[in-house]
C-alpha atoms as a PDB file:
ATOM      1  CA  UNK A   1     -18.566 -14.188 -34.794  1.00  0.00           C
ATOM      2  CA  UNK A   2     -19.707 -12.458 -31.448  1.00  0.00           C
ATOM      3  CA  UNK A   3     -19.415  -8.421 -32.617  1.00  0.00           C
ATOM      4  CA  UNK A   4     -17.677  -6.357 -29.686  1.00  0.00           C
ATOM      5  CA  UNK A   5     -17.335  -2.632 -29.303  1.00  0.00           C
ATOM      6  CA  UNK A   6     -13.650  -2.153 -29.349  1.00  0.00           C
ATOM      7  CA  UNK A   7     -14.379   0.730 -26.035  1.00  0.00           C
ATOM      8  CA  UNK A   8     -15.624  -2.550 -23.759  1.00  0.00           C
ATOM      9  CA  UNK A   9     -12.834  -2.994 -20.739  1.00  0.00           C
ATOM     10  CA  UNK A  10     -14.027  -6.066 -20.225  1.00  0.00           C
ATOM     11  CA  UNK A  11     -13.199  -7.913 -23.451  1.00  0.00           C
ATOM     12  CA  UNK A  12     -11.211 -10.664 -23.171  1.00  0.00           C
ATOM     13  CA  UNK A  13      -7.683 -11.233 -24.598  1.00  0.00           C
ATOM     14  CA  UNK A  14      -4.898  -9.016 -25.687  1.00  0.00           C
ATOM     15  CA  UNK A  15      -6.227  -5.379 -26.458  1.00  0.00           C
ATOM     16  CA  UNK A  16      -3.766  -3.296 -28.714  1.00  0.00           C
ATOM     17  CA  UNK A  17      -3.537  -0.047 -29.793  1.00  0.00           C
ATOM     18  CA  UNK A  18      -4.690   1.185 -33.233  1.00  0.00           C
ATOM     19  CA  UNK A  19      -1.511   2.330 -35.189  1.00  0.00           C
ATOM     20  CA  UNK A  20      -1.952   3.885 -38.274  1.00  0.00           C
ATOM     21  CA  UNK A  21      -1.165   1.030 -39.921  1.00  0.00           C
ATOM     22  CA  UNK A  22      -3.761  -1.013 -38.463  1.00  0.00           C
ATOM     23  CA  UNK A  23      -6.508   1.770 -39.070  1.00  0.00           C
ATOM     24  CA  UNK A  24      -5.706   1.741 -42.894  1.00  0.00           C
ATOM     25  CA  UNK A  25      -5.816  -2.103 -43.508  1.00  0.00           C
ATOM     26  CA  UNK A  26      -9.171  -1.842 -41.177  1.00  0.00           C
ATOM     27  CA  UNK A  27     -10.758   1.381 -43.402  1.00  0.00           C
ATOM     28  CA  UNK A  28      -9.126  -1.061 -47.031  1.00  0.00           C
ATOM     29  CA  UNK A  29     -10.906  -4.195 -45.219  1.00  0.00           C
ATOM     30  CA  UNK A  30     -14.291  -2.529 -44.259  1.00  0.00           C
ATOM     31  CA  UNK A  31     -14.767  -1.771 -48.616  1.00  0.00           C
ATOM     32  CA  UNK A  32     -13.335  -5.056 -49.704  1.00  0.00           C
ATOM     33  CA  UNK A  33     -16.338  -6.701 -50.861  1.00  0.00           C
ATOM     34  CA  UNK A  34     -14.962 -10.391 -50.558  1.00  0.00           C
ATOM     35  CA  UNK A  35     -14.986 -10.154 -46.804  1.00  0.00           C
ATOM     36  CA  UNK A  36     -18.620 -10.968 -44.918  1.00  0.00           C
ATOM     37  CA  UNK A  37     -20.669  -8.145 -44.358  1.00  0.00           C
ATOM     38  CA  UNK A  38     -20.176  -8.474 -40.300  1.00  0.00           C
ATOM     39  CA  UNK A  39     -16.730  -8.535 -40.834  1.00  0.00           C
ATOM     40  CA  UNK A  40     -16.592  -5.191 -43.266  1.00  0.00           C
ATOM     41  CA  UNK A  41     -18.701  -3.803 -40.522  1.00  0.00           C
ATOM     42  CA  UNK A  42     -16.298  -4.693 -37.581  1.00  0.00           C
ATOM     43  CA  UNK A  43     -13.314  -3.603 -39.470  1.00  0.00           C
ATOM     44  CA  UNK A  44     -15.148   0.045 -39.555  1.00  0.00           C
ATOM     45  CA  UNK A  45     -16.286   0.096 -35.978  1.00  0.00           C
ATOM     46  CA  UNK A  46     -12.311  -0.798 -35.150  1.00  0.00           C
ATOM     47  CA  UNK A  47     -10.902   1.913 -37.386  1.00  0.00           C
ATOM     48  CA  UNK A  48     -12.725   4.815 -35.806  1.00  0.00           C
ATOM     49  CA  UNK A  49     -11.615   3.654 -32.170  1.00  0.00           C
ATOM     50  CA  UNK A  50      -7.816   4.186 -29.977  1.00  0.00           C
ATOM     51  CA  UNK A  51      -8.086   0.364 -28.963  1.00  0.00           C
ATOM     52  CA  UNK A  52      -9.157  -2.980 -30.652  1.00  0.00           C
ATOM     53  CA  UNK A  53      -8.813  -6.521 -29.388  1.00  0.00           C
ATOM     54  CA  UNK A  54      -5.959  -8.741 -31.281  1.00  0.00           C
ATOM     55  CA  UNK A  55      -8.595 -11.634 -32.043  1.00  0.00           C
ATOM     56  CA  UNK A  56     -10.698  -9.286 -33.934  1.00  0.00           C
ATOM     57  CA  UNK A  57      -7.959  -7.677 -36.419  1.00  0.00           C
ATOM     58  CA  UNK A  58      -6.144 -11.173 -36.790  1.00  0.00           C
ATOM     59  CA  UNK A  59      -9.451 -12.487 -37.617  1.00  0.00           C
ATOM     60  CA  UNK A  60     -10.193  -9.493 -40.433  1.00  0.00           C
ATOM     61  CA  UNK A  61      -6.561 -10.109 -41.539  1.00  0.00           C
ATOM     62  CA  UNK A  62      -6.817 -13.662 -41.806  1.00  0.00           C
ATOM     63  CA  UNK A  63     -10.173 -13.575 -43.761  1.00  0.00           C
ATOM     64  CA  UNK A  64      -8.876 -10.623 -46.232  1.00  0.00           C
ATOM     65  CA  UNK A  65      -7.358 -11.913 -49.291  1.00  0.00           C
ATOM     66  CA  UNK A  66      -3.616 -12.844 -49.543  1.00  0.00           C
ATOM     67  CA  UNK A  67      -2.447  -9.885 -52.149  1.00  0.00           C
ATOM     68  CA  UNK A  68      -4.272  -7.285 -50.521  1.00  0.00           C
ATOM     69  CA  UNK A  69      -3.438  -7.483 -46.460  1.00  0.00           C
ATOM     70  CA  UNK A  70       0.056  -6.305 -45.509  1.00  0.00           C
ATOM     71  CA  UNK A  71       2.493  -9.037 -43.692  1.00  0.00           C
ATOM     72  CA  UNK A  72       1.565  -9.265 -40.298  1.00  0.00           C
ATOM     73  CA  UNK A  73       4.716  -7.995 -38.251  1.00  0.00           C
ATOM     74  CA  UNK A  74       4.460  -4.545 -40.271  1.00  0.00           C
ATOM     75  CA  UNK A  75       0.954  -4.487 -39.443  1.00  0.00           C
ATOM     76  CA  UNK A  76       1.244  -4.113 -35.396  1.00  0.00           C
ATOM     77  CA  UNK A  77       5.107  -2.965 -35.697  1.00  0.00           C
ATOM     78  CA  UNK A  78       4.951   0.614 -33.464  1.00  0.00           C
ATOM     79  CA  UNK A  79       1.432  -0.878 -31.715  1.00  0.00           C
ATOM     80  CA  UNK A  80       1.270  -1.505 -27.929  1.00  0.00           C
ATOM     81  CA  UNK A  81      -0.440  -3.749 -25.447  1.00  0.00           C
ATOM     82  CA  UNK A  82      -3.132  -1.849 -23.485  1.00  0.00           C
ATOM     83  CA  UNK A  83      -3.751  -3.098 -19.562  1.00  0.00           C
ATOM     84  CA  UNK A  84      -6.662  -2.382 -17.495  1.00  0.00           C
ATOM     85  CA  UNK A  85      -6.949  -2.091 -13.796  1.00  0.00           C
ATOM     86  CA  UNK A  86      -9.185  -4.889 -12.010  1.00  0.00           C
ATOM     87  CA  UNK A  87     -12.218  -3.657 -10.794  1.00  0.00           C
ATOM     88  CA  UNK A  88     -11.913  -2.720  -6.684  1.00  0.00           C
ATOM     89  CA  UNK A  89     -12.316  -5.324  -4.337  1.00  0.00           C
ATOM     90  CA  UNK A  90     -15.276  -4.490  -3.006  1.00  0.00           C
ATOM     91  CA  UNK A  91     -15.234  -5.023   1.045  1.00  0.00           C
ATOM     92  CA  UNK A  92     -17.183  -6.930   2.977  1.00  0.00           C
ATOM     93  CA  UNK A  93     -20.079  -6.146   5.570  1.00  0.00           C
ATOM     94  CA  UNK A  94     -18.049  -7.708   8.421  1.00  0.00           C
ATOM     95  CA  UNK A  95     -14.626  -6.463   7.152  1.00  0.00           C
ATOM     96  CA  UNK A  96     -16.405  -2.690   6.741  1.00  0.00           C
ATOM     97  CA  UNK A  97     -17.763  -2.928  10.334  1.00  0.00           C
ATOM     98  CA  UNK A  98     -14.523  -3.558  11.770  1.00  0.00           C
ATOM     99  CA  UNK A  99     -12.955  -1.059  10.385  1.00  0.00           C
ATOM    100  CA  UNK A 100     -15.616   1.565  11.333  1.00  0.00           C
ATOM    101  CA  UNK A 101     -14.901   0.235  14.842  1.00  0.00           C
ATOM    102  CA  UNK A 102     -10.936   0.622  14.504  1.00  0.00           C
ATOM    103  CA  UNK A 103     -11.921   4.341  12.740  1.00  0.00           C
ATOM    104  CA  UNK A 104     -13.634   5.053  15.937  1.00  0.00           C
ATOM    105  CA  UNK A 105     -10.769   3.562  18.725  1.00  0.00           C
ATOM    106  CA  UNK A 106      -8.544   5.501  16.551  1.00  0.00           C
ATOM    107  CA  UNK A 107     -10.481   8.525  16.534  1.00  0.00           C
ATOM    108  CA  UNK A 108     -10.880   8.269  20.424  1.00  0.00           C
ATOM    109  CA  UNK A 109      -7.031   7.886  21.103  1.00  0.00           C
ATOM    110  CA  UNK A 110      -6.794  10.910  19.140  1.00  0.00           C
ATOM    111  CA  UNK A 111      -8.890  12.450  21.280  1.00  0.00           C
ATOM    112  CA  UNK A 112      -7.490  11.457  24.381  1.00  0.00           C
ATOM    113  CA  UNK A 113      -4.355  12.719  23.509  1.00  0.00           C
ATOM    114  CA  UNK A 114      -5.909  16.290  22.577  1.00  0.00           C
ATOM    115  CA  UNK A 115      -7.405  16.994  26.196  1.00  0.00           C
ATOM    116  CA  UNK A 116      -4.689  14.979  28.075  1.00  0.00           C
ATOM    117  CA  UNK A 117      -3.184  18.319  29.310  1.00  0.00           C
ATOM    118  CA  UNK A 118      -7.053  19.274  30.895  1.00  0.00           C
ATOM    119  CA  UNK A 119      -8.792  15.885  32.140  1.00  0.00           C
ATOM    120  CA  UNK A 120      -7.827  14.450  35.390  1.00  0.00           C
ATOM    121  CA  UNK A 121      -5.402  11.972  34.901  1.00  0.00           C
ATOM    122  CA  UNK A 122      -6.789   8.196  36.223  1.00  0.00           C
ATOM    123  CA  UNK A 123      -5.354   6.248  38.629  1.00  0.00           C
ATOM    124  CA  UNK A 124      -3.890   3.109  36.380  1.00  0.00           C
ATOM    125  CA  UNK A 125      -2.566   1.097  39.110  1.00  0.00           C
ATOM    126  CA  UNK A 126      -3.912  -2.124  40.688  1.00  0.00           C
ATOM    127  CA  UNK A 127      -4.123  -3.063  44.125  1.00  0.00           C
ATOM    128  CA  UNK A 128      -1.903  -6.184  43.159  1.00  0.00           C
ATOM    129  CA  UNK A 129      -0.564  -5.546  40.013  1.00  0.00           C
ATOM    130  CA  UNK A 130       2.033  -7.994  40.397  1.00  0.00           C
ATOM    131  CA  UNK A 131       1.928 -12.038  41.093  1.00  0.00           C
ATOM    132  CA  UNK A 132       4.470 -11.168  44.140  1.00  0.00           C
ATOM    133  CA  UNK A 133       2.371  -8.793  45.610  1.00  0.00           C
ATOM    134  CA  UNK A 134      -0.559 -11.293  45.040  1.00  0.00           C
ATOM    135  CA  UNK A 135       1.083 -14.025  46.699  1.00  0.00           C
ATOM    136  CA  UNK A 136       2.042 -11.672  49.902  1.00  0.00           C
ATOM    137  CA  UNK A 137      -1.388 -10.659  50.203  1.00  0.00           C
ATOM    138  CA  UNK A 138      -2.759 -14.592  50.161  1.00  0.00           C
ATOM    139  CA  UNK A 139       0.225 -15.563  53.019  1.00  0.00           C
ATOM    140  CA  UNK A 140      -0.777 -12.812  55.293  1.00  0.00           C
ATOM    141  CA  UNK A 141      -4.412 -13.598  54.715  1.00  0.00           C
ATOM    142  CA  UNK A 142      -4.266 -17.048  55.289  1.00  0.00           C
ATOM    143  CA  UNK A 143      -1.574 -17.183  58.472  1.00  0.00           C
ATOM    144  CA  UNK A 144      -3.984 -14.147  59.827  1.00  0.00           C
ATOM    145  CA  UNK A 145      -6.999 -16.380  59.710  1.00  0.00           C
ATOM    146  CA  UNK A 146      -5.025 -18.962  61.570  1.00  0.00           C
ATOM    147  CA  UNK A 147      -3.812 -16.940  63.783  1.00  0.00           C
ATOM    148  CA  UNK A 148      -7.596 -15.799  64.935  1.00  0.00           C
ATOM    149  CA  UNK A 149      -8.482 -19.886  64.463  1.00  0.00           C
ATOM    150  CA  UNK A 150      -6.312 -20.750  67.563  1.00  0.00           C
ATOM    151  CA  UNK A 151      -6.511 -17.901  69.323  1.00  0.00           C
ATOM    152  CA  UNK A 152     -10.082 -18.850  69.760  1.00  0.00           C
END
């Protein structure tokens, strides 16, 4: 059996909490001499800590003799489940680059908006900002150019 410190957050399986229940079967199981020394050894390390993994207890429990372990539902009756939070995403070059770019467009509108009352204001219109006024520029262009053509 693989020994684990019960503090590791990256154990895997169910993680309870120690009750007081638990900690006195683990502190009875860590001087019962029929159990394997590893195993009197884990069920010390476990009884000193806040959290222990399931698999660990169940297998101290299962190894301890019949008369002397407590039933199992009294044993983690009052314990809870303990959850830990996935390790951050961590971002990638391209995705971090793109959003120092959008940090600085934002950071520039921002800007902008500060000194609009004191910058000249720029001229935002097009000669032919619309597809009619692009087409009446071509027809007068063209039938101007004919005009000259047989005139000549």
């Amino acid at each position: 059996m693989k020994k684990m410190s019960s503090d590791d957050p990256n154990q895997p399986g169910l993680v309870i909490t120690v009750t007081e229940s638990i900690r006195s079967f683990l502190l009875s199981a860590s001087n019962d001499h029929r159990l394997s020394k590893e195993l009197r050894e884990l069920a010390l390390t476990l009884s000193s800590a806040a959290n222990a993994p399931y698999k660990q207890i169940r297998s101290i429990w299962m190894e301890s003799a019949f008369d002397s372990r407590p039933g199992l539902i009294p044993l983690f009756s009052g314990s809870n489940f303990v959850f830990t939070s996935p390790k951050p995403r961590e971002k990638s070059e391209e995705l971090k680059e793109r959003l120092r770019k959008l940090k600085e467009l934002a950071e520039r509108k921002e800007y902008q908006e500060l000194v609009k009352d004191i910058t000249p204001k720029k001229d935002l219109t097009e000669p032919f900002s619309t597809y009619k006024d692009q087409i009446g520029f071509e027809f007068c262009w063209r039938y101007s150019w004919i005009g000259v053509w047989h005139a000549s």
